[in-house]
Protein backbone atom coordinates (compact mmCIF):
# COMPACT_ATOMS: atom_id res chain seq x y z
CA UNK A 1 -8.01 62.15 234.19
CA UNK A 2 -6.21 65.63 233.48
CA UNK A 3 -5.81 66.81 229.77
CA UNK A 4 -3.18 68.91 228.77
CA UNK A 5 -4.37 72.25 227.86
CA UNK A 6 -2.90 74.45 225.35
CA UNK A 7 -2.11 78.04 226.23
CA UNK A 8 -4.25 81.11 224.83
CA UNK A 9 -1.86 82.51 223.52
CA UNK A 10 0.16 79.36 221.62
CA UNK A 11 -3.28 78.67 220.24
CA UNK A 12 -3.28 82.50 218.80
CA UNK A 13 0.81 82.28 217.64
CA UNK A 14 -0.51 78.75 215.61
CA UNK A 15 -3.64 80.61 213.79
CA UNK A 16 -1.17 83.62 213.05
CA UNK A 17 1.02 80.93 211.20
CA UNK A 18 -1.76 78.86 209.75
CA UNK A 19 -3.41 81.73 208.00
CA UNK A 20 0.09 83.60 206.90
CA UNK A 21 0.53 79.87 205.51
CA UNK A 22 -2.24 80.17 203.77
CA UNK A 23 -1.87 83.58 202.71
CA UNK A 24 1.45 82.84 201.10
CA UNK A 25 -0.03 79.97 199.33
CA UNK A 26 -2.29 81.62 197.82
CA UNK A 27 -5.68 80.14 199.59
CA UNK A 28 -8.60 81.13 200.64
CA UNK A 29 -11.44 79.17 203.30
CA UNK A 30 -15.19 79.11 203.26
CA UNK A 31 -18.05 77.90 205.51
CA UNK A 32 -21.04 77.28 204.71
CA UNK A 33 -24.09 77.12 207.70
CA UNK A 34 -26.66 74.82 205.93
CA UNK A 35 -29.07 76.08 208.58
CA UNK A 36 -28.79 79.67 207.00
CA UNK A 37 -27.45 78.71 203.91
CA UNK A 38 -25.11 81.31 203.87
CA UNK A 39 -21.56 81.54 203.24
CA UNK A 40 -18.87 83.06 204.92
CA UNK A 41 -15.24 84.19 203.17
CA UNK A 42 -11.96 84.76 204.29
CA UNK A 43 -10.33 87.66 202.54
CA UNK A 44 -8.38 86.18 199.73
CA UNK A 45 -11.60 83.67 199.14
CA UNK A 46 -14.25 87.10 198.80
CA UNK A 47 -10.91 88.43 196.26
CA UNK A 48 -11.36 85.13 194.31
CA UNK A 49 -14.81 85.71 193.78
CA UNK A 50 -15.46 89.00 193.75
CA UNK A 51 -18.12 88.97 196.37
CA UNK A 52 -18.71 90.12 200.00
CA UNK A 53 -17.28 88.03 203.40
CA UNK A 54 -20.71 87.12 203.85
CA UNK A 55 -22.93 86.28 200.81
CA UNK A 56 -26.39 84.00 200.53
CA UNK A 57 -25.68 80.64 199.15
CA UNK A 58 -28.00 81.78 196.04
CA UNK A 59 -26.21 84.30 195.33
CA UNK A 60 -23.06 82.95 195.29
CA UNK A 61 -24.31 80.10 193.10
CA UNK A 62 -26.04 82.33 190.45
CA UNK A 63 -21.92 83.02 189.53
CA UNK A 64 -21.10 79.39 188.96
CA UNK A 65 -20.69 78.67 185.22
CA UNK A 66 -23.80 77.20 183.54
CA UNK A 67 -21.50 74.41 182.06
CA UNK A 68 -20.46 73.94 186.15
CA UNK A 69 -23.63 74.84 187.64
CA UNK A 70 -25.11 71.05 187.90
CA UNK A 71 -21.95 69.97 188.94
CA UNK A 72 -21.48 72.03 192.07
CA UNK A 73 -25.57 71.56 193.10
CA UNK A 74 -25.30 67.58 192.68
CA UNK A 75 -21.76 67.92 195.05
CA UNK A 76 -23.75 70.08 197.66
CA UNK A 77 -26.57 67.39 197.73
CA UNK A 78 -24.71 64.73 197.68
CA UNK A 79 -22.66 66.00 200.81
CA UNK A 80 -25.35 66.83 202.83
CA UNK A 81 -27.66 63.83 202.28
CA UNK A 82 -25.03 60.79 201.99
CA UNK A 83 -23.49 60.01 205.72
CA UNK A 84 -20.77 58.07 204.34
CA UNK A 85 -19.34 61.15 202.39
CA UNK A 86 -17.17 63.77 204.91
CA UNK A 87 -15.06 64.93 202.13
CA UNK A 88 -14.21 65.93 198.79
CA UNK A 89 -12.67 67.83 196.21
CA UNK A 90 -13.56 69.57 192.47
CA UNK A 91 -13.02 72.42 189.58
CA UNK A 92 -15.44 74.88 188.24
CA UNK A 93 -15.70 78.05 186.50
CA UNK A 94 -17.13 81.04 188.57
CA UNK A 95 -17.99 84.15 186.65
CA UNK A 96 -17.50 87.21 189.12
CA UNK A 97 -19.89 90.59 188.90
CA UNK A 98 -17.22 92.53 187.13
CA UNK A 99 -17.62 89.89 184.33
CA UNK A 100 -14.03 87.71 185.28
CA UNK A 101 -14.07 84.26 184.62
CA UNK A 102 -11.88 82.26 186.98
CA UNK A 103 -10.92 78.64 187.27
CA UNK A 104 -11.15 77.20 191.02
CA UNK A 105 -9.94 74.20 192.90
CA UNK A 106 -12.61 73.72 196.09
CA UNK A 107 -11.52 70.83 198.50
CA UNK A 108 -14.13 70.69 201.27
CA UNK A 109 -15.39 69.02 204.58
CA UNK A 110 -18.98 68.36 205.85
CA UNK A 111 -19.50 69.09 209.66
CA UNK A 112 -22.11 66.95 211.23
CA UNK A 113 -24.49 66.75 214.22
CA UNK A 114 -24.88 63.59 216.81
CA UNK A 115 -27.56 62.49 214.54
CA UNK A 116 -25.76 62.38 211.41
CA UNK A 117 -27.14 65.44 209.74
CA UNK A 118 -25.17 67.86 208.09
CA UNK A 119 -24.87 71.33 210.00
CA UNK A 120 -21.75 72.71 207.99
CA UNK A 121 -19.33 72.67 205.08
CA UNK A 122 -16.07 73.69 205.46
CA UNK A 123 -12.75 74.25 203.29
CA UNK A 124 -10.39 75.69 201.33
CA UNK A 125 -10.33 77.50 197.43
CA UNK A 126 -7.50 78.49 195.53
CA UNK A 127 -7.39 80.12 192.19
CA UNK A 128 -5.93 78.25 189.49
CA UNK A 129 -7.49 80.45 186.37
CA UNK A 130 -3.09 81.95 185.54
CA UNK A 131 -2.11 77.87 185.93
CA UNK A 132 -5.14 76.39 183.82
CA UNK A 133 -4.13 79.37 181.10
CA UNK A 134 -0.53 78.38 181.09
CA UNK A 135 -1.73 74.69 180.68
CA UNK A 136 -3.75 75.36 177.90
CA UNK A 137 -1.28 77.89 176.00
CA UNK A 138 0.95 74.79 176.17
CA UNK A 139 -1.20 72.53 174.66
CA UNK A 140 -1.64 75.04 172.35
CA UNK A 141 1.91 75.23 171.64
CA UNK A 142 2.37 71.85 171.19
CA UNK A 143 0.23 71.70 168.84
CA UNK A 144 1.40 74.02 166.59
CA UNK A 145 5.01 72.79 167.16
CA UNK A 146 3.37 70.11 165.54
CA UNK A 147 1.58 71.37 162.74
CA UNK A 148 4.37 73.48 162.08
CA UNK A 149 7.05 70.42 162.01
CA UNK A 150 4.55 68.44 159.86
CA UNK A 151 4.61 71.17 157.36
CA UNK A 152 8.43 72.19 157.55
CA UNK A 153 9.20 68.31 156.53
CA UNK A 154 6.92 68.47 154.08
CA UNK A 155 8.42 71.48 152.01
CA UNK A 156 11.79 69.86 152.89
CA UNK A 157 10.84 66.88 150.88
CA UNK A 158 9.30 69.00 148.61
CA UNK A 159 12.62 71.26 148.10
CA UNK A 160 14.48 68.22 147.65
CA UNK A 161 13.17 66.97 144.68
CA UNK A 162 12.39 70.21 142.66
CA UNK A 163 16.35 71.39 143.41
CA UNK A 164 16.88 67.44 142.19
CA UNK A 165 14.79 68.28 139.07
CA UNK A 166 16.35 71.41 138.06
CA UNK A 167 20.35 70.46 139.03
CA UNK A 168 22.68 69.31 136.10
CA UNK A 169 24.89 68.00 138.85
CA UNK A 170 25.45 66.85 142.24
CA UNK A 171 27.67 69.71 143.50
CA UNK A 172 24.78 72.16 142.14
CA UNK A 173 22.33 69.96 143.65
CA UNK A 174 24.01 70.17 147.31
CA UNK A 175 24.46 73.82 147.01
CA UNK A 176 20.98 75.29 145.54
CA UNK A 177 19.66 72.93 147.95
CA UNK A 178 22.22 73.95 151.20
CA UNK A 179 21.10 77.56 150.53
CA UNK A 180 17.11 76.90 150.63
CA UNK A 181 17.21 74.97 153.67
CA UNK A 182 19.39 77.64 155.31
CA UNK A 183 16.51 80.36 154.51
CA UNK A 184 13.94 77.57 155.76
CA UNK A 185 15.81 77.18 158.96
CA UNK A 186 16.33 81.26 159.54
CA UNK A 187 12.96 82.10 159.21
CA UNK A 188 11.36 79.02 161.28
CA UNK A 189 14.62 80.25 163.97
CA UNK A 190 12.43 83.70 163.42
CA UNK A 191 9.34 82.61 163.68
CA UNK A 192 10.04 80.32 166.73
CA UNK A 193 11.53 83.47 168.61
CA UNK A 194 7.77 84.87 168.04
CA UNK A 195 5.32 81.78 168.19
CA UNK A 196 2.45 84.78 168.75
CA UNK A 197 3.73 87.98 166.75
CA UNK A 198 5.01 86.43 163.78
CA UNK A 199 7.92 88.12 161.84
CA UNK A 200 7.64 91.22 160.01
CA UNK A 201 7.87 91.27 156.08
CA UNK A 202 11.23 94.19 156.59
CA UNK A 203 12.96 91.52 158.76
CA UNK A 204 12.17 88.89 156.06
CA UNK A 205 13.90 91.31 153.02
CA UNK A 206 16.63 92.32 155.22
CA UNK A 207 17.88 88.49 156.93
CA UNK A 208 18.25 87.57 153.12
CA UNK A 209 19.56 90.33 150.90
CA UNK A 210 21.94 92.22 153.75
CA UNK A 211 24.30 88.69 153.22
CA UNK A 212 24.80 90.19 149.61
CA UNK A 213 24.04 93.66 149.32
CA UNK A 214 24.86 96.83 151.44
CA UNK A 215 22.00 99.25 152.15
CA UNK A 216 21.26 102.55 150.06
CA UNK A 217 24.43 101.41 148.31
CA UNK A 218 22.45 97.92 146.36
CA UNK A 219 19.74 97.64 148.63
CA UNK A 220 16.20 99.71 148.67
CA UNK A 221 13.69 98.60 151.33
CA UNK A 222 10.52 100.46 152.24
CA UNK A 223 7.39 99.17 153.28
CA UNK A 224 4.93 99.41 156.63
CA UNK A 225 5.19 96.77 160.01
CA UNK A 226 3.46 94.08 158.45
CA UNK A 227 3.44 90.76 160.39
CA UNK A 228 3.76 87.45 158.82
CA UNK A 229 3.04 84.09 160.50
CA UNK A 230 3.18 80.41 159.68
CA UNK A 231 3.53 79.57 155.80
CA UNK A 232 2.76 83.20 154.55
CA UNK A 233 6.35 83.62 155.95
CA UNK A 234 7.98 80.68 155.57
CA UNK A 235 7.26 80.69 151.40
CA UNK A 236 7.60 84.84 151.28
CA UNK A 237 11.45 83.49 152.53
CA UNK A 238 11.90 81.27 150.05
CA UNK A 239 10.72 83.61 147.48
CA UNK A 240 13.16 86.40 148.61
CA UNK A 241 16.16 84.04 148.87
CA UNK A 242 15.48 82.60 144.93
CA UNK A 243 15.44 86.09 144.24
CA UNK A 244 18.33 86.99 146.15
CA UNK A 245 20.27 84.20 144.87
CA UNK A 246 19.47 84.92 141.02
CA UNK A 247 20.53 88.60 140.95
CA UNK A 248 23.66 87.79 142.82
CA UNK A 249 24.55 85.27 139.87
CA UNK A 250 22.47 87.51 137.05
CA UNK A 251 21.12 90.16 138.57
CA UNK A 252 21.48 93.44 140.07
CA UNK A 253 23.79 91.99 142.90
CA UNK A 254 26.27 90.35 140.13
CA UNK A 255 28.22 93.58 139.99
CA UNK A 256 28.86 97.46 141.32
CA UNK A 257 26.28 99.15 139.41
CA UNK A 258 22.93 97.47 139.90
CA UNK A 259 20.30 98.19 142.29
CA UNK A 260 17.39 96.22 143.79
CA UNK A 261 14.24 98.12 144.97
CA UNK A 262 11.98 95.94 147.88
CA UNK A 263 8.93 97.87 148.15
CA UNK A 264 5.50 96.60 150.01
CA UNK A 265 2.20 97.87 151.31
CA UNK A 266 -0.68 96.99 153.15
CA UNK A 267 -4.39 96.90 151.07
CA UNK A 268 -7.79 96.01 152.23
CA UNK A 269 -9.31 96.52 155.52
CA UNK A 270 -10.00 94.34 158.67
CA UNK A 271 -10.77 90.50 157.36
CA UNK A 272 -9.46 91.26 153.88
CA UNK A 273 -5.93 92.67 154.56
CA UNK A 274 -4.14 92.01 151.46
CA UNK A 275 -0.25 92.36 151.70
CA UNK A 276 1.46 93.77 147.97
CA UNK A 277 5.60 93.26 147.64
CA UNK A 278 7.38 94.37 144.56
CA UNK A 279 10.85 93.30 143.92
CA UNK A 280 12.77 95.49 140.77
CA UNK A 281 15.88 95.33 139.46
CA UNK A 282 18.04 98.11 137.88
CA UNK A 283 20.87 98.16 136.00
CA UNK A 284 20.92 94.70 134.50
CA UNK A 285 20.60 95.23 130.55
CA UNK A 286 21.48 92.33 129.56
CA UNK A 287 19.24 89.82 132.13
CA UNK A 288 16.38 89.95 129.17
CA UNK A 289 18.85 87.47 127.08
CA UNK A 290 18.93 84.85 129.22
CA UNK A 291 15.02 84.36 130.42
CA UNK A 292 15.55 80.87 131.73
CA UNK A 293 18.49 80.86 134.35
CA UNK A 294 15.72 80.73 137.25
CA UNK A 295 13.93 78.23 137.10
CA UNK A 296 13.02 77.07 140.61
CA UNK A 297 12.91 80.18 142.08
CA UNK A 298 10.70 81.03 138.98
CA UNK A 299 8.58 78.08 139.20
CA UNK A 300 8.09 78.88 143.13
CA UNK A 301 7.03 81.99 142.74
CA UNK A 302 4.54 81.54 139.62
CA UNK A 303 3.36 78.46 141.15
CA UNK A 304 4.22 77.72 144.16
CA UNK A 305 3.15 80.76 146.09
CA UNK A 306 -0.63 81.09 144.22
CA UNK A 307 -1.24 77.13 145.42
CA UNK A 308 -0.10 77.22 149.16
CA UNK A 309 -1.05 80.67 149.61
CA UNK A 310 -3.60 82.08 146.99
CA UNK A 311 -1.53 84.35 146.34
CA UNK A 312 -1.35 86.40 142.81
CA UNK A 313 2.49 86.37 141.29
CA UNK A 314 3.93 87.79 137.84
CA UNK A 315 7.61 87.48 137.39
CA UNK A 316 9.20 89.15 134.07
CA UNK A 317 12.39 90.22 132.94
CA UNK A 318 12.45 93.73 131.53
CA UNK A 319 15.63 95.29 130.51
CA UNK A 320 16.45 96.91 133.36
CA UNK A 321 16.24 93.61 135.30
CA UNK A 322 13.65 91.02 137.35
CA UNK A 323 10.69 92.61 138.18
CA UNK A 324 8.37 90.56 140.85
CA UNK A 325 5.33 91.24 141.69
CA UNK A 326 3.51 89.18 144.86
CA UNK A 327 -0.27 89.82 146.46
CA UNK A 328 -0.99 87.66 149.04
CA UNK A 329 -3.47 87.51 151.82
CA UNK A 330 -2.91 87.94 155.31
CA UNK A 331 -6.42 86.89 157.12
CA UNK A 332 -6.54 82.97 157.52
CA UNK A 333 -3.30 83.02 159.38
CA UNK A 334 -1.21 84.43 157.16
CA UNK A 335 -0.62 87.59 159.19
């Protein structure tokens, strides 16, 4: 009987487009002769993990993960001693000489003898440690999308009844409460734009007071890049915007000659990073007459801010205007 025989040279053209396949993809092979226990690489495979074409089984191993390592020795034995196994596929950490920890996918053959025994594994690795990182930043994400939700409908609720509490009337109530939801929502925008960097305290000042006041004409801001993340800026916000909202009605902002000053700095070293923002009013004789026209934004600031953020707050109203004074800390995810 005659078998058809492939040419020499189709056989080559077919390797050439099985390994730029496998190039493009992104794989590597191994083999492993049990009878030397040594491994052999292709290229990208050696890249993966960092070692030579050829490299001694115990070498190789001594890079597996200690987490992995039983894992990977119980796979080995169990291919080469159970007859009914031929293939398989896992994950495992390896730790390369140059310190690199990657994640790999291994999906393997075992090559046996007439008898049964196993001569030689075969197959193919590809790096998924960019994929598996990407997986778990989502994850991650999530579940500070869901933290972060839990928390913003909490201080909705919250908002809702204090603006309820402190409104003589509906079409106040709608308003005062309108106006704290829109800061809410433009500094969670903000922060969502930024889910790693936060938002820094000069973007904060200037989102909220540059709707009422124009720069170096009303408006004083000078301060450092500070960073703000997660209820640090979401209550700093609110803080501004009660602020903002009483010296446009009271305040500095209520006519032509008043002035605000936002001033902040940075105290403290690394792991006690304290952040210090002054808000002053000038040019506002009369605000020390009428002490309680604020009294949200005051109770926010006096008591709000030092119980969700242990943070130290004096409010007073001298006779040149407000004067605010805020400390709060920035390790614990506040910065």
């Amino acid at each position: 009987m005659l078998q058809k025989r492939v040419p020499a040279n189709d056989r080559i053209e077919a390797d050439v487009r099985l390994e730029l396949a496998m190039d493009i993809a992104g794989l590597g092979t191994f083999a492993l002769d049990l009878s030397t226990e040594t491994l052999s690489f292709s290229e990208r495979a050696a890249e993966i993990y960092g070692r030579d074409a050829t490299t001694p089984w115990g070498e190789w191993v001594a890079g597996v993960h200690a987490e992995d390592l039983s894992d990977i020795e119980s796979l080995r034995s169990r291919l080469v001693s159970d007859t009914g196994l031929s293939d398989c596929r896992t994950s495992f950490r390896y730790v390369r000489r140059d310190g690199a920890e990657r994640y790999v996918v291994k999906r393997c053959r075992v090559e046996r003898d007439r008898s049964g025994a196993a001569i030689r594994v075969i197959g193919v690795i590809a790096d998924e440690t960019d994929r598996r990182a990407q997986e778990l930043r989502s994850s991650w994400l999530l579940a500070q999308l869901q933290h972060r939700v839990k928390n913003v409908m909490a201080m909705v609720r919250s908002l809702a009844r204090r603006t309820l509490e402190n409104s003589s009337d509906l079409e106040g109530y709608f308003s005062h409460f309108d106006g704290r939801l829109n800061a809410l929502a433009r500094v969670q925008s903000a922060l969502a734009r930024r889910v790693d960097e936060g938002i820094e305290v000069e973007e904060l000042v200037r989102e909220e007071l540059l709707q009422y006041a124009v720069e170096d004409e009303q408006l004083n801001v000078a301060g450092p890049m500070v960073r703000l993340h997660g209820p640090a800026a979401e209550y700093i916000a609110l803080a501004l915007h009660e602020l903002a909202v009483n010296a446009v009605k009271f305040g500095a902002l209520s006519g032509q000659s008043g002035m605000v000053d936002v001033e902040w700095e940075l105290r403290g070293g690394h792991g006690s990073r304290q952040l210090r923002l002054c808000w002053s009013e000038r040019g506002v004789p009369l605000v020390a007459t009428n002490p309680g026209h604020m009294g949200f934004g005051r109770q926010l600031i006096e008591q709000g801010l030092p119980y969700q953020l242990g943070a130290q707050a004096t409010f007073k109203l001298e006779p040149g205007g407000v004067r605010c004074e805020l400390e709060v800390s920035l390790e614990g995810g506040g910065g």
